[in-house]
Protein backbone atom coordinates (compact mmCIF):
# COMPACT_ATOMS: atom_id res chain seq x y z
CA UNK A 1 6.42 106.07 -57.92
CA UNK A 2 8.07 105.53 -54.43
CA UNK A 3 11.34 105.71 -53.97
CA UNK A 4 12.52 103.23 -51.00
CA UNK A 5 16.55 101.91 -50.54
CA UNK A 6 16.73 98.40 -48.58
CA UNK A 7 17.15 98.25 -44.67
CA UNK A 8 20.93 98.25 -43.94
CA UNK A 9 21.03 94.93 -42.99
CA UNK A 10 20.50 93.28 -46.37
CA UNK A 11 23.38 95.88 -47.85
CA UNK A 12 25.86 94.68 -45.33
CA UNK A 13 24.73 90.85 -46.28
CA UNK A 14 24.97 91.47 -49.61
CA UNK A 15 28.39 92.91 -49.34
CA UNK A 16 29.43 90.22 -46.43
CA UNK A 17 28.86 87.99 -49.31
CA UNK A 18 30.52 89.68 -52.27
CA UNK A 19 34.11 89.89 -49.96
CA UNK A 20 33.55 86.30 -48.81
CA UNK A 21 33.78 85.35 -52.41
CA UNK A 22 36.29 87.69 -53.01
CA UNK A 23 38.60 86.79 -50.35
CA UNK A 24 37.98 83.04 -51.16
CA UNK A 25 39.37 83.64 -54.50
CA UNK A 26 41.93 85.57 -53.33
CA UNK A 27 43.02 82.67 -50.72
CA UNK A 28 43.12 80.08 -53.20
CA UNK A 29 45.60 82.19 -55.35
CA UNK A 30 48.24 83.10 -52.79
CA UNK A 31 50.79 80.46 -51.50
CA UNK A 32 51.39 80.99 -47.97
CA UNK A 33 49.52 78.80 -45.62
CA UNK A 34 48.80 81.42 -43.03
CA UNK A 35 47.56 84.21 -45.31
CA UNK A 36 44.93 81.45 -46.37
CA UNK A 37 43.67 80.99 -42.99
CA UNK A 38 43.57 84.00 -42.29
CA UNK A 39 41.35 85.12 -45.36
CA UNK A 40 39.05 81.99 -44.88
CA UNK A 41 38.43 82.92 -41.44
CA UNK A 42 37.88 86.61 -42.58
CA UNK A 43 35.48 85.29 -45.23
CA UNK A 44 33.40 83.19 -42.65
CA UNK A 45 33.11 86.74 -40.33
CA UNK A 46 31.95 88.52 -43.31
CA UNK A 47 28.78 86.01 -44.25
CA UNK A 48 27.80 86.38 -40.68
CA UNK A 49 24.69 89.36 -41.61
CA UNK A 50 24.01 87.62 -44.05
CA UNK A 51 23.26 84.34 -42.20
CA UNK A 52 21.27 86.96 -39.49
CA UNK A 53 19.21 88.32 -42.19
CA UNK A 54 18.60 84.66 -43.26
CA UNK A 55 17.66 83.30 -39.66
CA UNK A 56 15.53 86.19 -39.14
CA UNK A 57 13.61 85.63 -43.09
CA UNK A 58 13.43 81.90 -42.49
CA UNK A 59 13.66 81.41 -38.49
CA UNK A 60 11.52 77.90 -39.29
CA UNK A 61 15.41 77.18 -40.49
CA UNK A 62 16.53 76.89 -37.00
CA UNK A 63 13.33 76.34 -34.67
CA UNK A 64 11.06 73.52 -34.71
CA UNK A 65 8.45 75.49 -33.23
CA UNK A 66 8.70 77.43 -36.57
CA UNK A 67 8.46 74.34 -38.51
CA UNK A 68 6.25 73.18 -36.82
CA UNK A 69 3.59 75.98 -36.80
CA UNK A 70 4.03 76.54 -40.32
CA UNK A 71 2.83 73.31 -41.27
CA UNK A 72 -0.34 73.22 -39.39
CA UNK A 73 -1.11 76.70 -41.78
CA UNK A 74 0.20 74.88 -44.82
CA UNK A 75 -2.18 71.67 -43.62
CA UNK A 76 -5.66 73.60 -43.36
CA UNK A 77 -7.22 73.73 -46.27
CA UNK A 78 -10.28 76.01 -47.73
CA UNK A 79 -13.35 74.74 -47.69
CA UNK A 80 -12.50 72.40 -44.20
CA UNK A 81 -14.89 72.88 -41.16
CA UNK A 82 -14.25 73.91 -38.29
CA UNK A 83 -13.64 70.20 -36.96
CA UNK A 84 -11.17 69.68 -39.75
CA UNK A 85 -9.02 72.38 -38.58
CA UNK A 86 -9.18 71.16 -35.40
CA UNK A 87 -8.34 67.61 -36.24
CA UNK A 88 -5.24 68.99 -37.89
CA UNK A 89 -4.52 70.84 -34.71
CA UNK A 90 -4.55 67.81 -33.00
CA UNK A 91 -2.85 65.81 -35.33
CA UNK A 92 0.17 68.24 -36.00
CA UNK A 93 0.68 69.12 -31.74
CA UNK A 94 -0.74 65.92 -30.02
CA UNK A 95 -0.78 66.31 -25.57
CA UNK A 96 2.25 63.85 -25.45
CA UNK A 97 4.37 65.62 -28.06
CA UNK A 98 7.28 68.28 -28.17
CA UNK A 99 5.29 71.23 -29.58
CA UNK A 100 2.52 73.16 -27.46
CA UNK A 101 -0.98 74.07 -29.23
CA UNK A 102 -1.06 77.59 -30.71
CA UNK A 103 -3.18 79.57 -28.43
CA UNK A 104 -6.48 80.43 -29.75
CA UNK A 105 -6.65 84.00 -29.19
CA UNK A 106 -10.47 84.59 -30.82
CA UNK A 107 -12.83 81.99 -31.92
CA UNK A 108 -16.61 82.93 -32.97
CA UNK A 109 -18.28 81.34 -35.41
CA UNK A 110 -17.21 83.20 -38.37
CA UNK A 111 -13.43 83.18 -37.16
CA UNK A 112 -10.81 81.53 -35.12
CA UNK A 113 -7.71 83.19 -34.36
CA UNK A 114 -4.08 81.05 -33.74
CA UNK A 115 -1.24 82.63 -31.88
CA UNK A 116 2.36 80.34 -31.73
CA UNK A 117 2.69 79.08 -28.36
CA UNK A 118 6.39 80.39 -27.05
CA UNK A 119 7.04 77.38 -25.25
CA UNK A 120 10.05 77.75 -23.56
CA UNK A 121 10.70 81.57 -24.94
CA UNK A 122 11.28 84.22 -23.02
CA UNK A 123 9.10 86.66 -25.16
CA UNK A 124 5.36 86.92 -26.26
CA UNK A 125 5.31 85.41 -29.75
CA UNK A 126 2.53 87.00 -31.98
CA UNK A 127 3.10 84.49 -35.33
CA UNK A 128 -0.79 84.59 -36.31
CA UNK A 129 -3.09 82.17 -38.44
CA UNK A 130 -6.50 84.00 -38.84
CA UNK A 131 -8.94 81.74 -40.23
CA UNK A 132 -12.16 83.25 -41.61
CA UNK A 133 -15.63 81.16 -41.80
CA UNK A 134 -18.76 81.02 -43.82
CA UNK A 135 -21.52 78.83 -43.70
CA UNK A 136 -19.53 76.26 -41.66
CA UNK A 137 -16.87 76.02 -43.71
CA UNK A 138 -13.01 77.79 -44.22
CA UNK A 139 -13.59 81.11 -46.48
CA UNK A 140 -10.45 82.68 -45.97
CA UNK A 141 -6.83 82.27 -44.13
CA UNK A 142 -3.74 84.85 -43.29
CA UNK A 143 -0.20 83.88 -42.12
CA UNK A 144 1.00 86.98 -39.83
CA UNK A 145 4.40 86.52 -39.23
CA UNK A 146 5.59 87.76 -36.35
């Protein structure tokens, strides 16, 4: 049995989002105009690690490279060949569109490896599809997030 308590980051959103509901109820009891404000504002700063834990779970939320990258791993299928997956590569990121080809990283033929292209980041991105070959055709593939 292993004992293991949650990062502090989902404690504080959880808690950011018991006061927000909290103070909401609390600021559609009281009369005054001002205290209202005040605890709706106050109830928007306390959601706010919960909306970083939720950008950092589901960043596909707020970038299209995300999105974007996510489908092509969603779009190969077992079983495809190697040409498949390519076709899908080409389909999803064409020369004249907004996204840039994941960077193949390895590519033998039992495996090819996908990194996310950063595009315009500043940092290294190392979001990974590693697709796994036999006989010509898709065995295996792994989503690394990053």
């Amino acid at each position: 049995m292993s004992l293991s308590s949650p990062h502090p980051i989902f404690v504080l959103a959880a808690l950011g989002i018991v006061a927000t509901v909290l103070m909401l109820f609390i600021a559609f009891r009281v009369r005054s105009l001002g205290l209202k404000v005040l605890l709706v504002l106050i109830s928007i700063l306390t959601l706010a690690p919960a909306g970083l834990v939720m950008a950092a779970a589901y960043p596909e939320w707020i970038d299209a490279r995300y999105r974007s990258y996510k489908t092509f791993f969603a779009d190969i299928r077992l079983g495809m060949t190697r040409e498949e997956v390519m076709a899908v590569q080409n389909r999803l990121y064409p020369p004249d569109g907004p996204r840039k080809k994941p960077t193949i990283i390895v590519e033998d033929e039992r495996s090819i490896t996908f990194f996310m292209h950063p595009e315009h980041a500043t940092e290294p991105n190392c979001e990974g599809i590693f697709l796994a070959f036999e006989n010509g055709r898709l065995k295996s593939k792994t989503y690394s997030p990053d």
